[in-house]
PDB file of N, CA and C in Angstrom:
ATOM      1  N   UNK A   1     -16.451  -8.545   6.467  1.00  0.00           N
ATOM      2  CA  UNK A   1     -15.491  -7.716   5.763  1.00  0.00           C
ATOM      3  C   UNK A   1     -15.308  -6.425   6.540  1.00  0.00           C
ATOM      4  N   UNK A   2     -14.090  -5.973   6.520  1.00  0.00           N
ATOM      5  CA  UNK A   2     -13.570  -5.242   7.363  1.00  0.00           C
ATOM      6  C   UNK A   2     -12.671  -4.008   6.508  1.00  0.00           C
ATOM      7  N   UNK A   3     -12.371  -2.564   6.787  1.00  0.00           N
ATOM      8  CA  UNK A   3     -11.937  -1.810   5.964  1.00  0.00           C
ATOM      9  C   UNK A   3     -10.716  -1.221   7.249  1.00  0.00           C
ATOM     10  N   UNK A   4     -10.659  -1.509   8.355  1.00  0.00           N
ATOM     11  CA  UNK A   4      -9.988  -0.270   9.301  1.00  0.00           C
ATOM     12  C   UNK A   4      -9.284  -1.398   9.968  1.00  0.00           C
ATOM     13  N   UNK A   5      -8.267  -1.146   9.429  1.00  0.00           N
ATOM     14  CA  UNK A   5      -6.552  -2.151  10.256  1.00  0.00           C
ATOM     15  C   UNK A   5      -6.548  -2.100  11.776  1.00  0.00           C
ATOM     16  N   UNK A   6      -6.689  -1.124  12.215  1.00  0.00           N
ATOM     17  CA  UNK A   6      -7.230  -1.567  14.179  1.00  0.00           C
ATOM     18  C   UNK A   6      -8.397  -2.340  14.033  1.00  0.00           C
ATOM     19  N   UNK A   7      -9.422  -2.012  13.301  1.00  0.00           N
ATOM     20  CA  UNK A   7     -10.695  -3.153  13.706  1.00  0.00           C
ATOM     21  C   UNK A   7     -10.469  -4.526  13.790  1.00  0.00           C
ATOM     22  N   UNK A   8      -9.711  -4.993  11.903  1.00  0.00           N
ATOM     23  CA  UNK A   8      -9.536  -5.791  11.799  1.00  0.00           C
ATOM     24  C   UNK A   8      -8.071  -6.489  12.819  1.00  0.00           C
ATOM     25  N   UNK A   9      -7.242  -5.721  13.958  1.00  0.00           N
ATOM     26  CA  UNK A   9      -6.210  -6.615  14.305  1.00  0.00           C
ATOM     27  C   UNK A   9      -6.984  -6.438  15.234  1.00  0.00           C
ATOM     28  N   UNK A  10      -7.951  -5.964  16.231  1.00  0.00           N
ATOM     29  CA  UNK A  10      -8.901  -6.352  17.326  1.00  0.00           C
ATOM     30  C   UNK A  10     -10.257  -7.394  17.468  1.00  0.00           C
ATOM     31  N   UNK A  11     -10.378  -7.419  16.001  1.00  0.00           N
ATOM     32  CA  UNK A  11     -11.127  -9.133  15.429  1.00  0.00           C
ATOM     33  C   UNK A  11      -9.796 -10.062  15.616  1.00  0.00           C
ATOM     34  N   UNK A  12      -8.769 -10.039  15.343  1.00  0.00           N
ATOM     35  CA  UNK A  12      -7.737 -11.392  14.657  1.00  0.00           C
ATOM     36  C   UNK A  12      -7.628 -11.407  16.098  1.00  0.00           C
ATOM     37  N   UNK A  13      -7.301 -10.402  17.313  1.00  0.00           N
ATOM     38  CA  UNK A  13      -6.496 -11.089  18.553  1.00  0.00           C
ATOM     39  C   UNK A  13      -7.880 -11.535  19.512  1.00  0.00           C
ATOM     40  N   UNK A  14      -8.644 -11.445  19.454  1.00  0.00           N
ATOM     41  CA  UNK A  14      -9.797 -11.842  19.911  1.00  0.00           C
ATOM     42  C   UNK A  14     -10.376 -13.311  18.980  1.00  0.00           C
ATOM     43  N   UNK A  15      -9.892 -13.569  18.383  1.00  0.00           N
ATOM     44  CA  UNK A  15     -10.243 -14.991  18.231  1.00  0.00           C
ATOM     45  C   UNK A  15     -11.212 -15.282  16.859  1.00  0.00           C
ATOM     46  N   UNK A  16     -11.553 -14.207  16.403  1.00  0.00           N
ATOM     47  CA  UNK A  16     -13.086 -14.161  15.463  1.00  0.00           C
ATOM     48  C   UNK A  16     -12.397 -14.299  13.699  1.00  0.00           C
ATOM     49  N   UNK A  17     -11.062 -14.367  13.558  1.00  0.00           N
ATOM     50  CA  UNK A  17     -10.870 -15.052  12.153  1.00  0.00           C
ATOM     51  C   UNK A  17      -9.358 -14.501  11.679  1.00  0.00           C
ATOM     52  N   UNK A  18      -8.340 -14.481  10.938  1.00  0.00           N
ATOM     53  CA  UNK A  18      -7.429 -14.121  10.207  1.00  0.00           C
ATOM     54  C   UNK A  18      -7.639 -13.213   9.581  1.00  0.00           C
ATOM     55  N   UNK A  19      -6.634 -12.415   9.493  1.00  0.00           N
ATOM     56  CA  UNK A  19      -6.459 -11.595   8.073  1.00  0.00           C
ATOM     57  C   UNK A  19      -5.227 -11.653   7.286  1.00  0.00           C
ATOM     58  N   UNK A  20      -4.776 -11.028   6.128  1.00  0.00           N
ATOM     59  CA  UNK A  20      -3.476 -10.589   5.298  1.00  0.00           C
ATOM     60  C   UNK A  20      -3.013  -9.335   5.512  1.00  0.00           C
ATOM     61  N   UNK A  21      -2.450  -8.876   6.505  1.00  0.00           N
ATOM     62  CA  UNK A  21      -2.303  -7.392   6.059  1.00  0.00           C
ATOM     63  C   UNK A  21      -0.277  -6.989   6.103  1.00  0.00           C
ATOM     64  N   UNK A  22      -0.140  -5.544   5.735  1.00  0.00           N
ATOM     65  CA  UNK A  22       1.282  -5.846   5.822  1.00  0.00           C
ATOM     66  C   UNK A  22       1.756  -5.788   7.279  1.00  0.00           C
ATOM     67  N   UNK A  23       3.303  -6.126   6.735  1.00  0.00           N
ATOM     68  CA  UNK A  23       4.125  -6.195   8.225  1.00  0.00           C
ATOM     69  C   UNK A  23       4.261  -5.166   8.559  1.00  0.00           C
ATOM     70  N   UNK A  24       3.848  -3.770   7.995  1.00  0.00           N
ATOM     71  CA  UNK A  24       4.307  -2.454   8.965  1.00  0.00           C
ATOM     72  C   UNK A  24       3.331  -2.364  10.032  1.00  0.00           C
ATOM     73  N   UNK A  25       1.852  -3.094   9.293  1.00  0.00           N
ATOM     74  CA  UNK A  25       0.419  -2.219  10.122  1.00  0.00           C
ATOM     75  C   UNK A  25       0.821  -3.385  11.487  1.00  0.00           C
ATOM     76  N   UNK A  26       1.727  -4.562  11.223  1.00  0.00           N
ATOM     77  CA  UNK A  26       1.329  -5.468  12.696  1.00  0.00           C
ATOM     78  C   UNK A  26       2.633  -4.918  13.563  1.00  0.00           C
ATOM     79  N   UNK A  27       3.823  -5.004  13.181  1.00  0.00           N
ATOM     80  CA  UNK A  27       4.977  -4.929  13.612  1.00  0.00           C
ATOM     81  C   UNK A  27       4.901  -4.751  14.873  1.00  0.00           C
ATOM     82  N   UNK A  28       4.466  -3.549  15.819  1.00  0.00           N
ATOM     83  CA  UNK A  28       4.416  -3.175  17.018  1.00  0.00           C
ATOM     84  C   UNK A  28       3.150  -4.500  17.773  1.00  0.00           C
ATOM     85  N   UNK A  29       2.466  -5.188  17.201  1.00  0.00           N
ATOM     86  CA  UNK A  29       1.492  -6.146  17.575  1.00  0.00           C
ATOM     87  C   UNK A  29       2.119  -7.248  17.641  1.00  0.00           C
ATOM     88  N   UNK A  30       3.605  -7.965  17.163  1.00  0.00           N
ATOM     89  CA  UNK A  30       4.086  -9.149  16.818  1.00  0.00           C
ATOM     90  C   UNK A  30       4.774  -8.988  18.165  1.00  0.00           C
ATOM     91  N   UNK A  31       5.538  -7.930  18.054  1.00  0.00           N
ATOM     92  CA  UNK A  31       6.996  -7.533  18.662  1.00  0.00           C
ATOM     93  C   UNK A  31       5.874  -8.145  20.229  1.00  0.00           C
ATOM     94  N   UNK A  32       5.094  -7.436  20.641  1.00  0.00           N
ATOM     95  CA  UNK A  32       4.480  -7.287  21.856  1.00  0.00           C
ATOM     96  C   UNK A  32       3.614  -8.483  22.071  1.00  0.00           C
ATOM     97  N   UNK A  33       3.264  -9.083  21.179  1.00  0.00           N
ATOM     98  CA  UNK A  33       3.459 -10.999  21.157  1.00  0.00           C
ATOM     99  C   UNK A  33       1.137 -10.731  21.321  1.00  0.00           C
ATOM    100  N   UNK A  34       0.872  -9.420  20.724  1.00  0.00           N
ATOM    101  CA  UNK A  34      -0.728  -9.555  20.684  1.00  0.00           C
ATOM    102  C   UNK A  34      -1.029 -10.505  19.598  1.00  0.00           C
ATOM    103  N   UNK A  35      -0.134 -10.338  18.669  1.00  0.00           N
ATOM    104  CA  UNK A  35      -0.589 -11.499  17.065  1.00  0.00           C
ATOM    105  C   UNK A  35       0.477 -12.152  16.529  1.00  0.00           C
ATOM    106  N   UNK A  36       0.874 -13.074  16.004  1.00  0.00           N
ATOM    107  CA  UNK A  36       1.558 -13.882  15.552  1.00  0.00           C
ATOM    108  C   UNK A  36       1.322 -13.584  13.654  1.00  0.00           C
ATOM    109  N   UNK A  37       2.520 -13.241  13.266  1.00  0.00           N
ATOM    110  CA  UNK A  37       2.776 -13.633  11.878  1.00  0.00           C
ATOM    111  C   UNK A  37       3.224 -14.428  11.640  1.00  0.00           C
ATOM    112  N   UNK A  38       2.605 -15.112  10.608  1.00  0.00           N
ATOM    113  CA  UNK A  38       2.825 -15.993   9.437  1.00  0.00           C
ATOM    114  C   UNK A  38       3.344 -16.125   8.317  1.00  0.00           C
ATOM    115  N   UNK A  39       4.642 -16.070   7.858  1.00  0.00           N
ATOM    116  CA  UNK A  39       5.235 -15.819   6.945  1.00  0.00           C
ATOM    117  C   UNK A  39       4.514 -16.512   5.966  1.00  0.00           C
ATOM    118  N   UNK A  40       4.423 -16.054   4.120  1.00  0.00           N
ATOM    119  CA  UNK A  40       3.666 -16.852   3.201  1.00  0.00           C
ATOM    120  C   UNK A  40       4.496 -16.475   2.323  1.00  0.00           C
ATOM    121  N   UNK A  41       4.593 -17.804   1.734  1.00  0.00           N
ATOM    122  CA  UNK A  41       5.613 -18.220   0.903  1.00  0.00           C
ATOM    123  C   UNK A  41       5.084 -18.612  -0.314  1.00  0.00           C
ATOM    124  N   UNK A  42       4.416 -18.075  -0.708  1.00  0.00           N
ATOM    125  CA  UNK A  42       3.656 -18.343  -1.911  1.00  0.00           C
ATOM    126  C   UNK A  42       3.660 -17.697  -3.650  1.00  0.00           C
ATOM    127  N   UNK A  43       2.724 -17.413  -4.404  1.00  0.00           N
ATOM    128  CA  UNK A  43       3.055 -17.190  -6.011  1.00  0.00           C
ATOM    129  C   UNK A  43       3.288 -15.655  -5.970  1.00  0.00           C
ATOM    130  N   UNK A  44       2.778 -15.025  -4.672  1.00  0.00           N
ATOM    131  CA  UNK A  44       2.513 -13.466  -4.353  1.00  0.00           C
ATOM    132  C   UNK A  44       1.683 -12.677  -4.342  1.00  0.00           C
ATOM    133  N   UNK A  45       1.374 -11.787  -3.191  1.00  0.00           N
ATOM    134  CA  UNK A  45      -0.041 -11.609  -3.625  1.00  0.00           C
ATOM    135  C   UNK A  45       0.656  -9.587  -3.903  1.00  0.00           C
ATOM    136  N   UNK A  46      -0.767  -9.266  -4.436  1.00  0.00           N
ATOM    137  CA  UNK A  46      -0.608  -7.796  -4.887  1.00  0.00           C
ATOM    138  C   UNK A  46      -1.444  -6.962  -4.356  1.00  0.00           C
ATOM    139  N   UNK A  47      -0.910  -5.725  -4.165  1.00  0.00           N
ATOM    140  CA  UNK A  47      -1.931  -4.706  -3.604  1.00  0.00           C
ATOM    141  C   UNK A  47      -1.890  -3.488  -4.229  1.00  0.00           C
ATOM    142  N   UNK A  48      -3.481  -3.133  -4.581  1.00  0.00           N
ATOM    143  CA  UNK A  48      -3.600  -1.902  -5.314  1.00  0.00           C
ATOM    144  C   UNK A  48      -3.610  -0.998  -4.416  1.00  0.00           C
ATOM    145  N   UNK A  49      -2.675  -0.222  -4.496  1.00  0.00           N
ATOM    146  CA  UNK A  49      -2.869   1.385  -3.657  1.00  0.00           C
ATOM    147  C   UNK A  49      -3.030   2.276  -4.943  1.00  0.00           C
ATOM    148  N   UNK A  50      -3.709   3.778  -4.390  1.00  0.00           N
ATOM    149  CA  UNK A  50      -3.432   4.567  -4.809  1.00  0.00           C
ATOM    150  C   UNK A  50      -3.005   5.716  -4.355  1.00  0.00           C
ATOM    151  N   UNK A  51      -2.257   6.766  -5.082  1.00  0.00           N
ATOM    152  CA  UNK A  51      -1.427   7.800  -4.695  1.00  0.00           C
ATOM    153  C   UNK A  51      -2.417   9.194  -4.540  1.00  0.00           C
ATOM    154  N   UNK A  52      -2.883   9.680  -4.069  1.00  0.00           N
ATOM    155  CA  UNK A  52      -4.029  10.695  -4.360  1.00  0.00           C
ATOM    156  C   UNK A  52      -3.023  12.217  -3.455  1.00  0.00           C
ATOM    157  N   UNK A  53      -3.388  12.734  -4.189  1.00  0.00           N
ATOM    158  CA  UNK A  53      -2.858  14.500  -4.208  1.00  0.00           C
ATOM    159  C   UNK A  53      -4.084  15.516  -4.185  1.00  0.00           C
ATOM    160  N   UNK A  54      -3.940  16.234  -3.519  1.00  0.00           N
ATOM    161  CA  UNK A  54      -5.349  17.509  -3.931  1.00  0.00           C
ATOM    162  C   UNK A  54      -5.166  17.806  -5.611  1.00  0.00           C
ATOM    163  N   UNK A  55      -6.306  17.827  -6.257  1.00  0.00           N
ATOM    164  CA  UNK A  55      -6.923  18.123  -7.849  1.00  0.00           C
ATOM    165  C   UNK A  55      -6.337  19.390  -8.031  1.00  0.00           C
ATOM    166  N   UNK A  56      -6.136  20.296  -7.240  1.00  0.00           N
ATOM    167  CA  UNK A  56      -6.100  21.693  -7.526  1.00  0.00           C
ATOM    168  C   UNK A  56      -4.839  22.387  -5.921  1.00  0.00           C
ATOM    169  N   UNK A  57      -3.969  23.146  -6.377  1.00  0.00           N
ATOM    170  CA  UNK A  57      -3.653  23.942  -5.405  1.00  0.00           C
ATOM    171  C   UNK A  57      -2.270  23.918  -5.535  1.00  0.00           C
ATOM    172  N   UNK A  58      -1.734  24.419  -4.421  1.00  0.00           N
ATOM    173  CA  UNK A  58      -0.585  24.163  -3.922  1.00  0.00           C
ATOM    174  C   UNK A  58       0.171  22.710  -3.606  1.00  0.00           C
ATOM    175  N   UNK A  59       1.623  22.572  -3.956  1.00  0.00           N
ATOM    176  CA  UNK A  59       2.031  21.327  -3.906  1.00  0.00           C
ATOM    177  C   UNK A  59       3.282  21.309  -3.718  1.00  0.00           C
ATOM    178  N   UNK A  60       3.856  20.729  -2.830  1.00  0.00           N
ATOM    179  CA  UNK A  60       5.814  21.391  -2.445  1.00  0.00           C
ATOM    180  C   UNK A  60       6.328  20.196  -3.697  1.00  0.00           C
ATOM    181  N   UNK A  61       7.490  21.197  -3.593  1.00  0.00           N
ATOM    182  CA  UNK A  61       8.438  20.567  -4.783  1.00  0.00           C
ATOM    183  C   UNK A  61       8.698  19.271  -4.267  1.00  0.00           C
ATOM    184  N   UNK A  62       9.261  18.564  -3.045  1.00  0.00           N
ATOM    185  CA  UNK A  62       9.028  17.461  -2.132  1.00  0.00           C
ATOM    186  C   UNK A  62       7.983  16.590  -2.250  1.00  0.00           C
ATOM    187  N   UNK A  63       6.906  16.931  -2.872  1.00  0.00           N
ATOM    188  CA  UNK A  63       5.409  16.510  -3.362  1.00  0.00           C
ATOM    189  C   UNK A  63       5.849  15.650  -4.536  1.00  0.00           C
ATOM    190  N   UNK A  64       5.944  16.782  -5.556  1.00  0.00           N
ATOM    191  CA  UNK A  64       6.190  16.587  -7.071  1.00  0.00           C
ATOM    192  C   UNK A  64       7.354  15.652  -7.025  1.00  0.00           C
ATOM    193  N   UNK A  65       8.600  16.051  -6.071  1.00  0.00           N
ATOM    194  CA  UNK A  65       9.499  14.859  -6.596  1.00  0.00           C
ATOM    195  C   UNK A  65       9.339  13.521  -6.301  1.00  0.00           C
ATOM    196  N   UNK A  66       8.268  13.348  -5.286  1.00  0.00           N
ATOM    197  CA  UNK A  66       8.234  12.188  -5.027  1.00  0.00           C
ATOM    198  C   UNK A  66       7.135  11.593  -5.773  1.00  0.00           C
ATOM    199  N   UNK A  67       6.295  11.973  -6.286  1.00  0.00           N
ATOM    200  CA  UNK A  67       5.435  11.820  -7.592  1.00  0.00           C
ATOM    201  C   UNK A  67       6.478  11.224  -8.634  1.00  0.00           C
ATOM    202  N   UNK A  68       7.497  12.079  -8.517  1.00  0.00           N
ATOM    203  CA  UNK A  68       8.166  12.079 -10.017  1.00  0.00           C
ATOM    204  C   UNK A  68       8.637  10.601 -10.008  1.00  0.00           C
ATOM    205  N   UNK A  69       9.096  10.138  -8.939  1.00  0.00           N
ATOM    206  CA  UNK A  69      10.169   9.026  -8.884  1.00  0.00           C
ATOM    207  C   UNK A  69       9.146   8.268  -8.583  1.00  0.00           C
ATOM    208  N   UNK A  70       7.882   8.195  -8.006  1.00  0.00           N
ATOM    209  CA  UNK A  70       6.895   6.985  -8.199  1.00  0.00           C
ATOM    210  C   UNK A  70       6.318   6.460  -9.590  1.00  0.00           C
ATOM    211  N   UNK A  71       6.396   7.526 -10.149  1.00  0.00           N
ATOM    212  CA  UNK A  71       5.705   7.206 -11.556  1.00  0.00           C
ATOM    213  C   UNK A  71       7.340   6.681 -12.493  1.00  0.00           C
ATOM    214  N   UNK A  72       7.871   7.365 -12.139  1.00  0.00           N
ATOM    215  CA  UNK A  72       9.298   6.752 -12.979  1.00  0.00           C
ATOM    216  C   UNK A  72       9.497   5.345 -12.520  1.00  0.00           C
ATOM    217  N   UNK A  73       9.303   5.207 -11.485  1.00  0.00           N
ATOM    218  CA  UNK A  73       9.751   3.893 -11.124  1.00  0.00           C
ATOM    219  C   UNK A  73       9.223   2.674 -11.319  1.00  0.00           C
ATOM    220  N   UNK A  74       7.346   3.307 -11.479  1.00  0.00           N
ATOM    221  CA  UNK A  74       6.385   2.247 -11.857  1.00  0.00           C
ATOM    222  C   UNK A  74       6.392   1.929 -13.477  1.00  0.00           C
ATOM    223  N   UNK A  75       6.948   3.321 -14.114  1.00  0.00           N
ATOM    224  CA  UNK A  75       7.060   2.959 -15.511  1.00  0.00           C
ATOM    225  C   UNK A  75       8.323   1.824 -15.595  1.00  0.00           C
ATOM    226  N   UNK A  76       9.062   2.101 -14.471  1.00  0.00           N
ATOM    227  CA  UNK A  76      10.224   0.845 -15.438  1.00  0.00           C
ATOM    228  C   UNK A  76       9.974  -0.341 -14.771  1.00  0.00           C
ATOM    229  N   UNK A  77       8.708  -0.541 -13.965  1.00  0.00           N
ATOM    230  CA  UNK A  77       8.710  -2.218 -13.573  1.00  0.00           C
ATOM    231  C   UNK A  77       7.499  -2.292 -14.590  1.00  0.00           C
ATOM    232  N   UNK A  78       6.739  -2.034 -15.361  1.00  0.00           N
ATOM    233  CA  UNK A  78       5.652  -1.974 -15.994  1.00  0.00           C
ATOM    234  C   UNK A  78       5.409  -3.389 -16.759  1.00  0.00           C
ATOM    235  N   UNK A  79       6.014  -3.322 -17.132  1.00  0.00           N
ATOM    236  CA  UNK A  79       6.081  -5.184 -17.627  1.00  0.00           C
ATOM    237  C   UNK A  79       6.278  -6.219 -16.842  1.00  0.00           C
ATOM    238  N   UNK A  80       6.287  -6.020 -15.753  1.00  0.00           N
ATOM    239  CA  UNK A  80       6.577  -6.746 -14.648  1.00  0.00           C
ATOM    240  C   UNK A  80       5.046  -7.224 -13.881  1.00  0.00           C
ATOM    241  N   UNK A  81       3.979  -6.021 -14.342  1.00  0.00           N
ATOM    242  CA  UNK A  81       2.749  -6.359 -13.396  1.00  0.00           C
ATOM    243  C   UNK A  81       1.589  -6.521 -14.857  1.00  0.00           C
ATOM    244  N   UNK A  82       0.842  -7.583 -15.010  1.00  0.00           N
ATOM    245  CA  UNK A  82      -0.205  -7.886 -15.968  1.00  0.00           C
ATOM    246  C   UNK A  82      -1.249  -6.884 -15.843  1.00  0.00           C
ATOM    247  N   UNK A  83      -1.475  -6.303 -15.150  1.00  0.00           N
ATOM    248  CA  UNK A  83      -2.771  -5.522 -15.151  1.00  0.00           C
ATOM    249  C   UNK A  83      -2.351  -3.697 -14.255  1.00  0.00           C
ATOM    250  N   UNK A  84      -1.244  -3.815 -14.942  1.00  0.00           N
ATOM    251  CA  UNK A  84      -0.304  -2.304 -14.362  1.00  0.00           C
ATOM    252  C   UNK A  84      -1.651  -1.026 -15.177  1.00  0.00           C
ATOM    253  N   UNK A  85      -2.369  -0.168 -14.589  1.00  0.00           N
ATOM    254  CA  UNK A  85      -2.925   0.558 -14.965  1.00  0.00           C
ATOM    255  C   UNK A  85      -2.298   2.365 -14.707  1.00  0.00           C
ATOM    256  N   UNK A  86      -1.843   2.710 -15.590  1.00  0.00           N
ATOM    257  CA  UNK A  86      -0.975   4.186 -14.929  1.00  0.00           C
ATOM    258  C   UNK A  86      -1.086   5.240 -15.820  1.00  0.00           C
ATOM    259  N   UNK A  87      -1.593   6.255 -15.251  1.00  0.00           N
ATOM    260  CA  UNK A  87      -1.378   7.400 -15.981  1.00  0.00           C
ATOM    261  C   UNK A  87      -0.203   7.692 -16.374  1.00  0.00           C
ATOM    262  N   UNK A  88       0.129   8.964 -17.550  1.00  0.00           N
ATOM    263  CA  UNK A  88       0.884   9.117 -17.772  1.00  0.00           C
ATOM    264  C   UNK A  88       1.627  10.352 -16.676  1.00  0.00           C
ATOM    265  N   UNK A  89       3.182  10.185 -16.672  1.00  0.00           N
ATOM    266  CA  UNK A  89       3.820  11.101 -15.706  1.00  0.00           C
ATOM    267  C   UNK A  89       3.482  12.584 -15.769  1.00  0.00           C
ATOM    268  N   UNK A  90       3.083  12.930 -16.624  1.00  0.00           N
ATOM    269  CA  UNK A  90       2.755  14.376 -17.205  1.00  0.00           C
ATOM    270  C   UNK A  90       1.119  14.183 -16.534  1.00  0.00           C
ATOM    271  N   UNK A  91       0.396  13.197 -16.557  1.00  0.00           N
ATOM    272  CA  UNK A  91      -1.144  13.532 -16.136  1.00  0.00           C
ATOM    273  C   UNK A  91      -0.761  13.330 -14.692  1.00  0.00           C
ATOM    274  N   UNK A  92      -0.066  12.284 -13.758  1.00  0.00           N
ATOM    275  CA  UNK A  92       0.326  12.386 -12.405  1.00  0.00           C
ATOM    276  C   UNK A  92       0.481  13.871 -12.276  1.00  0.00           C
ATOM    277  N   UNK A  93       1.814  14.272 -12.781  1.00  0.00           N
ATOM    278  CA  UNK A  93       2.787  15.349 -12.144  1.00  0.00           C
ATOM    279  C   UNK A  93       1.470  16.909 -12.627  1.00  0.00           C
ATOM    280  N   UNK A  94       1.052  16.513 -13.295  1.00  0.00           N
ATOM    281  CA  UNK A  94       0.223  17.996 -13.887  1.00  0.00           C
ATOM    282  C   UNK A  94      -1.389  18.211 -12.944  1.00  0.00           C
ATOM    283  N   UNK A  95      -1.426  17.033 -12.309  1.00  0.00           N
ATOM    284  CA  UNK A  95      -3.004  17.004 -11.795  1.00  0.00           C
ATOM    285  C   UNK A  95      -2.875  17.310 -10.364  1.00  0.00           C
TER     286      UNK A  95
END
């Protein structure tokens, strides 16, 4: 198990196993023919990110709006994901 996207695409082109990762982290690796993607056509898979901001301080309005429209946006697919876990926009935008 592997945590660092160069490690793991310097295991995959060296021969030592596959991974899943997205098409942004390979793109420049496909194009230049180091790794081969695999398109998957399957039920879908999901990835938890999270959005993390400093707890305390300063924060550009550019910050906040883009907070604003992540959390707006996740509220209106919300029924869309079974295990959608989200603060509320007021605990995002206030923290």
């Amino acid at each position: 198990e592997a945590s660092s996207v160069p490690f793991i695409k310097d295991l995959v082109s060296k021969g030592v196993g596959v991974s899943v990762l997205t098409m942004l982290s390979v793109i420049d690796d496909v194009s230049s023919g180091v790794l081969c993607a695999i398109p998957f056509d399957g039920p879908g898979l999901r990835l938890h990110v999270d959005i993390v901001t400093p707890k305390e301080g300063y924060r550009s309005t550019a910050v906040d709006r883009f907070l604003e429209y992540l959390v707006d946006s996740s509220l209106q697919k919300k029924d869309t994901y079974d295990n959608l876990t989200l603060r509320t926009r007021n605990d995002l935008l206030e923290s």
